[in-house]
N, C-alpha and C. Protein backbone atom coordinates (compact mmCIF):
# COMPACT_ATOMS: atom_id res chain seq x y z
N UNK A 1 -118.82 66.34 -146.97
CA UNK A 1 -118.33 65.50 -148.05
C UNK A 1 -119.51 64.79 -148.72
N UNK A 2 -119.53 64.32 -149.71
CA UNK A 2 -119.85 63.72 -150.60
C UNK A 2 -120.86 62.27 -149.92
N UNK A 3 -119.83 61.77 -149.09
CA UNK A 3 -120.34 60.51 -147.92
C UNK A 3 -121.14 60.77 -147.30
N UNK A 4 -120.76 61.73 -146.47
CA UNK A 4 -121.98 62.28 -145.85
C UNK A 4 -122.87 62.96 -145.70
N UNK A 5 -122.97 63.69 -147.38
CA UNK A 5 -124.57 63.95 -147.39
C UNK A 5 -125.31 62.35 -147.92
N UNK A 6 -124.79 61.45 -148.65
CA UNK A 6 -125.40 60.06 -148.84
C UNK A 6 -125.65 59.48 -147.27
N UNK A 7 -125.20 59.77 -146.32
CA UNK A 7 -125.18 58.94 -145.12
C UNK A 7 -127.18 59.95 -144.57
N UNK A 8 -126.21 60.91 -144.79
CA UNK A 8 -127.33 61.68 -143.71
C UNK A 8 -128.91 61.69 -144.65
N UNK A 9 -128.87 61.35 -146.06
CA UNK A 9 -129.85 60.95 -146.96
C UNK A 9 -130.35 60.05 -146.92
N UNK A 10 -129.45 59.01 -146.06
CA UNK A 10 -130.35 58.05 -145.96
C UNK A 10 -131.06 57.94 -144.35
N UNK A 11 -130.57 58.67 -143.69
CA UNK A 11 -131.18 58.29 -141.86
C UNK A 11 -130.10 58.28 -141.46
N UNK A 12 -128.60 58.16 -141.34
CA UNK A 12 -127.51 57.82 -140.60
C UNK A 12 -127.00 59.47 -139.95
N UNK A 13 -126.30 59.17 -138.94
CA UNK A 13 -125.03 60.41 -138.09
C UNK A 13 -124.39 60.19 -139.16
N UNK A 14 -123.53 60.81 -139.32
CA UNK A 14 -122.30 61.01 -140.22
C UNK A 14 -120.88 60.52 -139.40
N UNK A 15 -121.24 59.59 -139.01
CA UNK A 15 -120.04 58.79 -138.36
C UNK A 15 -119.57 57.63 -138.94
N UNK A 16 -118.43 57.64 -140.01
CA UNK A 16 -118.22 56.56 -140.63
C UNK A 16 -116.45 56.54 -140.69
N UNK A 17 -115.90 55.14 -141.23
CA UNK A 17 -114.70 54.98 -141.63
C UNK A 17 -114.02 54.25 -142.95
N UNK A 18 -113.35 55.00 -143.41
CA UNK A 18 -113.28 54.17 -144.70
C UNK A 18 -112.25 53.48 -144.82
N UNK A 19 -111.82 52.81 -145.11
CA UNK A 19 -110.92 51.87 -145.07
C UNK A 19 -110.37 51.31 -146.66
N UNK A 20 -109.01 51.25 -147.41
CA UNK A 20 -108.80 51.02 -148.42
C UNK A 20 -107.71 49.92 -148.35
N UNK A 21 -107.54 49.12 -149.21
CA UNK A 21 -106.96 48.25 -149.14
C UNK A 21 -106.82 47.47 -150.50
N UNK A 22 -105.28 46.96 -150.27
CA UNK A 22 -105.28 46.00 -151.81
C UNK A 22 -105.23 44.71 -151.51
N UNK A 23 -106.28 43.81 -152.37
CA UNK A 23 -106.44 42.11 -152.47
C UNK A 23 -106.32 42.11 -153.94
N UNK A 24 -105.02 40.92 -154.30
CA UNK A 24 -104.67 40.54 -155.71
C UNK A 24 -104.80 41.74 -156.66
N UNK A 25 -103.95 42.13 -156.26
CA UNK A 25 -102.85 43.61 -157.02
C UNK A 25 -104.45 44.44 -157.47
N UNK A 26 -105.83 44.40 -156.28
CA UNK A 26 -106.78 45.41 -156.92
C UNK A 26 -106.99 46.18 -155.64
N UNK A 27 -107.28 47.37 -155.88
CA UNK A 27 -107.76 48.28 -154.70
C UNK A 27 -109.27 47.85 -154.42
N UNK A 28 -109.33 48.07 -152.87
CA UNK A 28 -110.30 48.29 -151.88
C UNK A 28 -111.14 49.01 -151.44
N UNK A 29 -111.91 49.44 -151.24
CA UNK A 29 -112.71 50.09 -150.81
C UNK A 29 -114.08 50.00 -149.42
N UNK A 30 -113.75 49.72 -148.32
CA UNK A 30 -114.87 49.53 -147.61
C UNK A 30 -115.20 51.17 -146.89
N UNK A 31 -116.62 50.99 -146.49
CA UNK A 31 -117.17 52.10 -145.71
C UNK A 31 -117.92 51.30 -144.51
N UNK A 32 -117.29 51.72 -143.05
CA UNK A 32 -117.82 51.55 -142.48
C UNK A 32 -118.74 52.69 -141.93
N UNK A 33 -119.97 52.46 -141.36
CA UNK A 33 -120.89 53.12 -141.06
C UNK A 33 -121.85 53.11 -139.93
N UNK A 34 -121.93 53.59 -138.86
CA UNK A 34 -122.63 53.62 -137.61
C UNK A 34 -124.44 53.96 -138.05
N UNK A 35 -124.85 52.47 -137.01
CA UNK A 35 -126.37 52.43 -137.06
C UNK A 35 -126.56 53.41 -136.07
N UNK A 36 -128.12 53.86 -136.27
CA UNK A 36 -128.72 54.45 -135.03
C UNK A 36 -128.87 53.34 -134.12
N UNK A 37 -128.88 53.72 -132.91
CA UNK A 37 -129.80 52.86 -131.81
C UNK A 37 -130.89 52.24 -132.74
N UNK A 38 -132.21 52.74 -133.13
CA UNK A 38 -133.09 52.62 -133.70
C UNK A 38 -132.88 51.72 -134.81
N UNK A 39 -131.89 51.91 -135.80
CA UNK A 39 -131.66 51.23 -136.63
C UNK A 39 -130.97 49.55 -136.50
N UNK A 40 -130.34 49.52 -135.47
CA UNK A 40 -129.46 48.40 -134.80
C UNK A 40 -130.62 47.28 -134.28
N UNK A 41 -131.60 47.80 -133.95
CA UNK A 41 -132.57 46.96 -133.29
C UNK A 41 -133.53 45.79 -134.56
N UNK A 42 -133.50 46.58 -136.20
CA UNK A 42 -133.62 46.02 -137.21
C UNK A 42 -133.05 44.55 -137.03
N UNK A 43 -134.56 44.11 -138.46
CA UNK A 43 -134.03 42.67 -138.81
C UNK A 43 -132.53 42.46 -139.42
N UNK A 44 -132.61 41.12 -139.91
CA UNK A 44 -130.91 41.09 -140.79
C UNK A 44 -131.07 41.35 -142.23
N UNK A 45 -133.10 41.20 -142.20
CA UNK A 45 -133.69 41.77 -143.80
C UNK A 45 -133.41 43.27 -144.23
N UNK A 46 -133.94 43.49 -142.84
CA UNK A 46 -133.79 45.53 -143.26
C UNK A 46 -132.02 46.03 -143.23
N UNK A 47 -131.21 45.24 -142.39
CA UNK A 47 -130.29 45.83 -142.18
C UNK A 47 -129.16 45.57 -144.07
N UNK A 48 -129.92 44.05 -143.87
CA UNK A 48 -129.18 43.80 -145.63
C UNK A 48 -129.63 45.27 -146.69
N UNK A 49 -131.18 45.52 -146.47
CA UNK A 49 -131.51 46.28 -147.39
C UNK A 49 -130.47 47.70 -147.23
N UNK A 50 -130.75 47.78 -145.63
CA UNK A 50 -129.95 48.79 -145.36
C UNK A 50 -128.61 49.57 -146.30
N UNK A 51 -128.00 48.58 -146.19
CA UNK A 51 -126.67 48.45 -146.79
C UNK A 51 -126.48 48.49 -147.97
N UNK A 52 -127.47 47.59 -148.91
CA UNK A 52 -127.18 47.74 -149.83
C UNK A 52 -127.88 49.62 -150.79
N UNK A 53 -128.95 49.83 -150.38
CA UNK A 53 -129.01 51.84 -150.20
C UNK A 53 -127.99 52.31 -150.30
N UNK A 54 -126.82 52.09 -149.42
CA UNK A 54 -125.65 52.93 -149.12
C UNK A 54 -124.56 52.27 -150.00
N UNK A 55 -124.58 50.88 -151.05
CA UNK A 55 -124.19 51.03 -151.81
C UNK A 55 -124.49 51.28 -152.98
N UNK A 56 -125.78 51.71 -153.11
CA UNK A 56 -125.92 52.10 -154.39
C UNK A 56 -126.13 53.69 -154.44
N UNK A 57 -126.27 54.56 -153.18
CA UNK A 57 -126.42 55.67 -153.22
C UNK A 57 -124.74 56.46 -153.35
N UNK A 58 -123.72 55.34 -152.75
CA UNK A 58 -122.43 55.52 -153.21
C UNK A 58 -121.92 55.60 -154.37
N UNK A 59 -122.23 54.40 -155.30
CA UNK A 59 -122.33 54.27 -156.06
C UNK A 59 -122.66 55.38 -157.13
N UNK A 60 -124.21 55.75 -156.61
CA UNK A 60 -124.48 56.80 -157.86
C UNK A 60 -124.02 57.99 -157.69
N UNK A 61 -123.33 58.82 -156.84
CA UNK A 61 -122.62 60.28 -156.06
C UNK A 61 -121.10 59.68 -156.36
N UNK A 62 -120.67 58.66 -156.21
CA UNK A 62 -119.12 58.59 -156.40
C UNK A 62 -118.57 57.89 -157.72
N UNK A 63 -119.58 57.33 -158.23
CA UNK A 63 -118.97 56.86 -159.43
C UNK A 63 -118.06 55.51 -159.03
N UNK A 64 -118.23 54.83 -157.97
CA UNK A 64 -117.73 53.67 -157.82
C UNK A 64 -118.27 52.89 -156.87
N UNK A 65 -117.93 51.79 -156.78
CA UNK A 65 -119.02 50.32 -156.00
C UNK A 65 -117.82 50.27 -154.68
N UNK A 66 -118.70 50.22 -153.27
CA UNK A 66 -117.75 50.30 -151.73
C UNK A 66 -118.44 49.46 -151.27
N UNK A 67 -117.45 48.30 -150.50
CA UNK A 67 -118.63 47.49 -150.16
C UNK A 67 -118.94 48.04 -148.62
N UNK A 68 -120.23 48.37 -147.86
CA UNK A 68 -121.02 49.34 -147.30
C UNK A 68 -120.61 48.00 -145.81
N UNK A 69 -120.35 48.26 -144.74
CA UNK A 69 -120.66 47.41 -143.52
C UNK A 69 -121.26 48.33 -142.06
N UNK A 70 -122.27 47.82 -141.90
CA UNK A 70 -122.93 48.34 -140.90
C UNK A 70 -122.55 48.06 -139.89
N UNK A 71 -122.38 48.82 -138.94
CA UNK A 71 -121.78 48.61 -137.53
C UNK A 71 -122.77 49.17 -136.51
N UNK A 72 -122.51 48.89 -134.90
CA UNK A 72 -123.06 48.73 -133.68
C UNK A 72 -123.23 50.08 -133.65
N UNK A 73 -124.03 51.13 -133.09
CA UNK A 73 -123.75 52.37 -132.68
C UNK A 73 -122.20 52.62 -131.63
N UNK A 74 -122.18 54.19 -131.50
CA UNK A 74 -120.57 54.07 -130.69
C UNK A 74 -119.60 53.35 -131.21
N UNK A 75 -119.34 52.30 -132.05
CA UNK A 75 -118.14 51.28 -132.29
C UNK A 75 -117.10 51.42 -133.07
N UNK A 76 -117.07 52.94 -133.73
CA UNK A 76 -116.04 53.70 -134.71
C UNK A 76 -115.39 54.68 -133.85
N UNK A 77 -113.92 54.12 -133.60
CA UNK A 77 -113.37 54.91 -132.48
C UNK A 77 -113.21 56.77 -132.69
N UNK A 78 -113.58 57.33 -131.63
CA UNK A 78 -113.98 58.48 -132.11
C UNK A 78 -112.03 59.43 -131.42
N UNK A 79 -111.71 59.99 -131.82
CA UNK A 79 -110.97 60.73 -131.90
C UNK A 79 -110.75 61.90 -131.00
N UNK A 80 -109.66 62.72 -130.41
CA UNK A 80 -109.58 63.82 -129.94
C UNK A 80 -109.02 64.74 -131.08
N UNK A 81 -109.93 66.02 -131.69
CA UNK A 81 -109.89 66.42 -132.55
C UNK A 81 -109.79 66.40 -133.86
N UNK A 82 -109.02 66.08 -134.70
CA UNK A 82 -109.83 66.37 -136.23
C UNK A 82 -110.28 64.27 -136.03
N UNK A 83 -111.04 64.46 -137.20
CA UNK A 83 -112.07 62.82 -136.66
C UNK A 83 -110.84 62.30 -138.14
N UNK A 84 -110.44 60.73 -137.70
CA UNK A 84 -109.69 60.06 -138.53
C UNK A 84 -110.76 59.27 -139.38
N UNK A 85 -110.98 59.76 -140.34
CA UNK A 85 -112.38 59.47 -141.68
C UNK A 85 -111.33 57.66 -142.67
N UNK A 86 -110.31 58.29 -142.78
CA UNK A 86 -109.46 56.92 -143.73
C UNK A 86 -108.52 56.40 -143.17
N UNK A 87 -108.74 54.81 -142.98
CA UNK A 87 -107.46 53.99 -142.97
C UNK A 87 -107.10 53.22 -144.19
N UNK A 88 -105.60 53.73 -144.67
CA UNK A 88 -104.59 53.04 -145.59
C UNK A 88 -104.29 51.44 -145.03
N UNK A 89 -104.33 50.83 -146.05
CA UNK A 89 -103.98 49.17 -145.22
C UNK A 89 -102.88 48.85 -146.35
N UNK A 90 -102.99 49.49 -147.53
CA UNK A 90 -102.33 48.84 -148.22
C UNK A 90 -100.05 49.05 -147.95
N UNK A 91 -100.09 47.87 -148.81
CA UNK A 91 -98.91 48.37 -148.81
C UNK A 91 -97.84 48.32 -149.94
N UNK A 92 -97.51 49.59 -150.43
CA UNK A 92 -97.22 50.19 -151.76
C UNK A 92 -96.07 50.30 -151.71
């Protein structure tokens, strides 16, 4: 997908979750995204910079602004068979 050649462009596994959601009748958009080991050990400088890369590399491949949250390595529950990539929150 689309995500994850931006993920793997920037240094990341391709282990992420997206999450959509509506606040005051507007849609949502978060991406969560698994650090390396390596990367986790970063300041809160690099990890800000981090993030914001992955929203602007979103940004320029998707044509829209996600706000990007970096997470622990391992901490995106992983699945028995097909991997669950989107959670719906909203409610329509």
């Amino acid at each position: 997908s689309q995500i994850e050649t931006v993920l793997i462009n920037n240094g990341y596994a391709a282990n992420y979750l997206i999450i959509v959601d509506r606040v005051n009748m507007t849609d949502t958009l978060e991406v969560q995204v698994e650090m390396t080991p390596e990367m986790f050990t970063d300041s809160i400088g690099d990890i800000d910079a981090r993030q914001k890369a992955l929203v602007d590399g979103l940004k320029s491949m998707l044509g829209l602004k996600a706000k990007v949250t970096l997470v622990a390595p391992k901490s995106i529950i992983r699945s028995e068979g097909k991997a669950v990539r989107v959670i719906d929150k909203r409610k329509i």
